[in-house]
C-alpha atoms as a PDB file:
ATOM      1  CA  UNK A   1      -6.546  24.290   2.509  1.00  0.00           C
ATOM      2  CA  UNK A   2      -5.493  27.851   3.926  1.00  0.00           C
ATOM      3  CA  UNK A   3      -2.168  27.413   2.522  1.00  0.00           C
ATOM      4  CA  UNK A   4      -1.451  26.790  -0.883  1.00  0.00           C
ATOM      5  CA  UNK A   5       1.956  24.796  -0.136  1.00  0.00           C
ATOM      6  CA  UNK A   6       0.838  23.036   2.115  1.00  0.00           C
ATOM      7  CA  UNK A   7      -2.435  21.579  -0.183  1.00  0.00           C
ATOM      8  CA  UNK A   8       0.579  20.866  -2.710  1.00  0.00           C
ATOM      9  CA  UNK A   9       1.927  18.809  -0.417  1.00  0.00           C
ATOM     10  CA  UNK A  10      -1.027  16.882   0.652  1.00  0.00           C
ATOM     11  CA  UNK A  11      -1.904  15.909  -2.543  1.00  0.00           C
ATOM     12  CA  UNK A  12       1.617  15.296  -3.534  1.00  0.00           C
ATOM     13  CA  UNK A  13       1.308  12.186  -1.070  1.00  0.00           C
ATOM     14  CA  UNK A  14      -2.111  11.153  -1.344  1.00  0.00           C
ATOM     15  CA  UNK A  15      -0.919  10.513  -5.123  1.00  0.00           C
ATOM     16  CA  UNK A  16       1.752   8.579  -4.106  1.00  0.00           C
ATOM     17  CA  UNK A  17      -0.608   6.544  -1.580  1.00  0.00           C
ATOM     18  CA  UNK A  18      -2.843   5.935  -4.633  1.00  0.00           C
ATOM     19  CA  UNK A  19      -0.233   5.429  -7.028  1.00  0.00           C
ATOM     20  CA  UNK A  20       2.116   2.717  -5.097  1.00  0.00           C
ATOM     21  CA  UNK A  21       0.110   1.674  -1.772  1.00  0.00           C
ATOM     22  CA  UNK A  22      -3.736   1.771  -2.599  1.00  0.00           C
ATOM     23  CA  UNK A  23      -3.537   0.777  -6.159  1.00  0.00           C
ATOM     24  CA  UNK A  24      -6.611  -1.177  -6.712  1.00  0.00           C
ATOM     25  CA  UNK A  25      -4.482  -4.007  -8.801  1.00  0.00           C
ATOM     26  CA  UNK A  26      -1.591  -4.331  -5.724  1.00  0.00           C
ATOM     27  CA  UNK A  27      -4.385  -4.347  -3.092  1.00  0.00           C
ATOM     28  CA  UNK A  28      -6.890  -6.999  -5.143  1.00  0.00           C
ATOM     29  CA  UNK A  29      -3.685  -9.463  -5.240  1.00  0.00           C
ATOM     30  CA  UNK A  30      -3.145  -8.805  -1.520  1.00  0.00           C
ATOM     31  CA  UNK A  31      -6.527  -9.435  -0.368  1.00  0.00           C
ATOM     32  CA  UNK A  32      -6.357 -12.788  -2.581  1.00  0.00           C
ATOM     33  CA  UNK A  33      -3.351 -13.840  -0.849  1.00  0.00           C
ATOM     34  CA  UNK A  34      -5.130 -13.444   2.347  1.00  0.00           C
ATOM     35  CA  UNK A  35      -8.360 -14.784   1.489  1.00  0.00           C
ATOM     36  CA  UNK A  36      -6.737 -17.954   0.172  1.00  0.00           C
ATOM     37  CA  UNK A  37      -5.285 -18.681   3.435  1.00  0.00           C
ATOM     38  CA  UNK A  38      -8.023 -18.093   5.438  1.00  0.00           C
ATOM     39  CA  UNK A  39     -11.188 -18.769   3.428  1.00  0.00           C
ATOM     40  CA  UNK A  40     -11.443 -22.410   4.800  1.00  0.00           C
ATOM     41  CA  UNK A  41     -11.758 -20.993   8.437  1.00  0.00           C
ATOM     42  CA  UNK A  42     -13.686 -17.717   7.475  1.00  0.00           C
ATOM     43  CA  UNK A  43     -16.261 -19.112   5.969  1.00  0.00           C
ATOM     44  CA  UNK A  44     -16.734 -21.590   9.304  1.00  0.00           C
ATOM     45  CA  UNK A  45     -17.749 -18.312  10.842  1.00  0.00           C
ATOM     46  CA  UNK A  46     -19.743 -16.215   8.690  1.00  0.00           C
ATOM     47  CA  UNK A  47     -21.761 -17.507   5.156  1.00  0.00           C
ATOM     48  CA  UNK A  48     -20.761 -13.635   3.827  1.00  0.00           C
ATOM     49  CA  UNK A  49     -16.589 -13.795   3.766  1.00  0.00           C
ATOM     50  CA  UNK A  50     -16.863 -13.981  -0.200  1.00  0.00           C
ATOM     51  CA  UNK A  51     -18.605 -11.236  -0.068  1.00  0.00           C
ATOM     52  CA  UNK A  52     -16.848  -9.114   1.957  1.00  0.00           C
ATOM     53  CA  UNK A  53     -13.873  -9.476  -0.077  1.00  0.00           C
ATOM     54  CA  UNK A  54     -15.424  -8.527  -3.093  1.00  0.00           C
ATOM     55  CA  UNK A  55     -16.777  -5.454  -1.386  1.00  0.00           C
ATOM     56  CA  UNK A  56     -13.120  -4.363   0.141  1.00  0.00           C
ATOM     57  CA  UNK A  57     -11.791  -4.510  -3.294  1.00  0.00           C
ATOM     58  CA  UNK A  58     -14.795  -2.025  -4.532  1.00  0.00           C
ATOM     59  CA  UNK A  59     -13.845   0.078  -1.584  1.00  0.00           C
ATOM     60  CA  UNK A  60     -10.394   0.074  -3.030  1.00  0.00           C
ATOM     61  CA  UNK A  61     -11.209   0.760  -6.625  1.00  0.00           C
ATOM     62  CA  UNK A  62     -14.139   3.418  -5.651  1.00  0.00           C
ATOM     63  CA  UNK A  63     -11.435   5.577  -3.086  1.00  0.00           C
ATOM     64  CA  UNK A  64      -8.900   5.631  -5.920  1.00  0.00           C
ATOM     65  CA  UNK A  65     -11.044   7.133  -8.038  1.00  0.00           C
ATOM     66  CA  UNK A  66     -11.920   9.372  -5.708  1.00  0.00           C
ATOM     67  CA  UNK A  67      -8.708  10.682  -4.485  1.00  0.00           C
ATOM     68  CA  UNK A  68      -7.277  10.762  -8.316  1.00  0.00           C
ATOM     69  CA  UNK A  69     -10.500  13.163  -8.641  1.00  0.00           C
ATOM     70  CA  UNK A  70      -9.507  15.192  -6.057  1.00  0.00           C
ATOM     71  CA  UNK A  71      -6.164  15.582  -7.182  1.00  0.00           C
ATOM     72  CA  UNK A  72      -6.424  16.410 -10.108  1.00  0.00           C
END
């Protein structure tokens, strides 16, 4: 960024985002919850719903990383 402040800033919140919103533990526990209520119907319509849940909580970890990386 152009402005030094302002790329303070940004990363100033996109720690916080990482830190207390997109925390790979939080988000895991979250997508539990919701696969546990609606596995039994999911998996009526598609064979990969496991599998997409285990992939959204890569996402999480992998985006983490990245954005303490670019922090830092």
């Amino acid at each position: 960024m152009a402005v030094d402040e302002y790329e303070a800033t940004y990363k100033s919140y996109l720690g916080e985002f990482v830190d207390q919103v997109f925390e790979p533990s939080n988000m895991s526990a979250l997508y539990s919850a919701y696969e546990s209520l609606i596995q039994e119907y999911a998996t009526q319509e598609t064979s990969n719903f496991n599998s997409a849940v285990d992939q959204s909580e890569v996402h999480v970890t992998d985006r983490n990383s990245e954005v303490e990386n670019f922090i830092n």
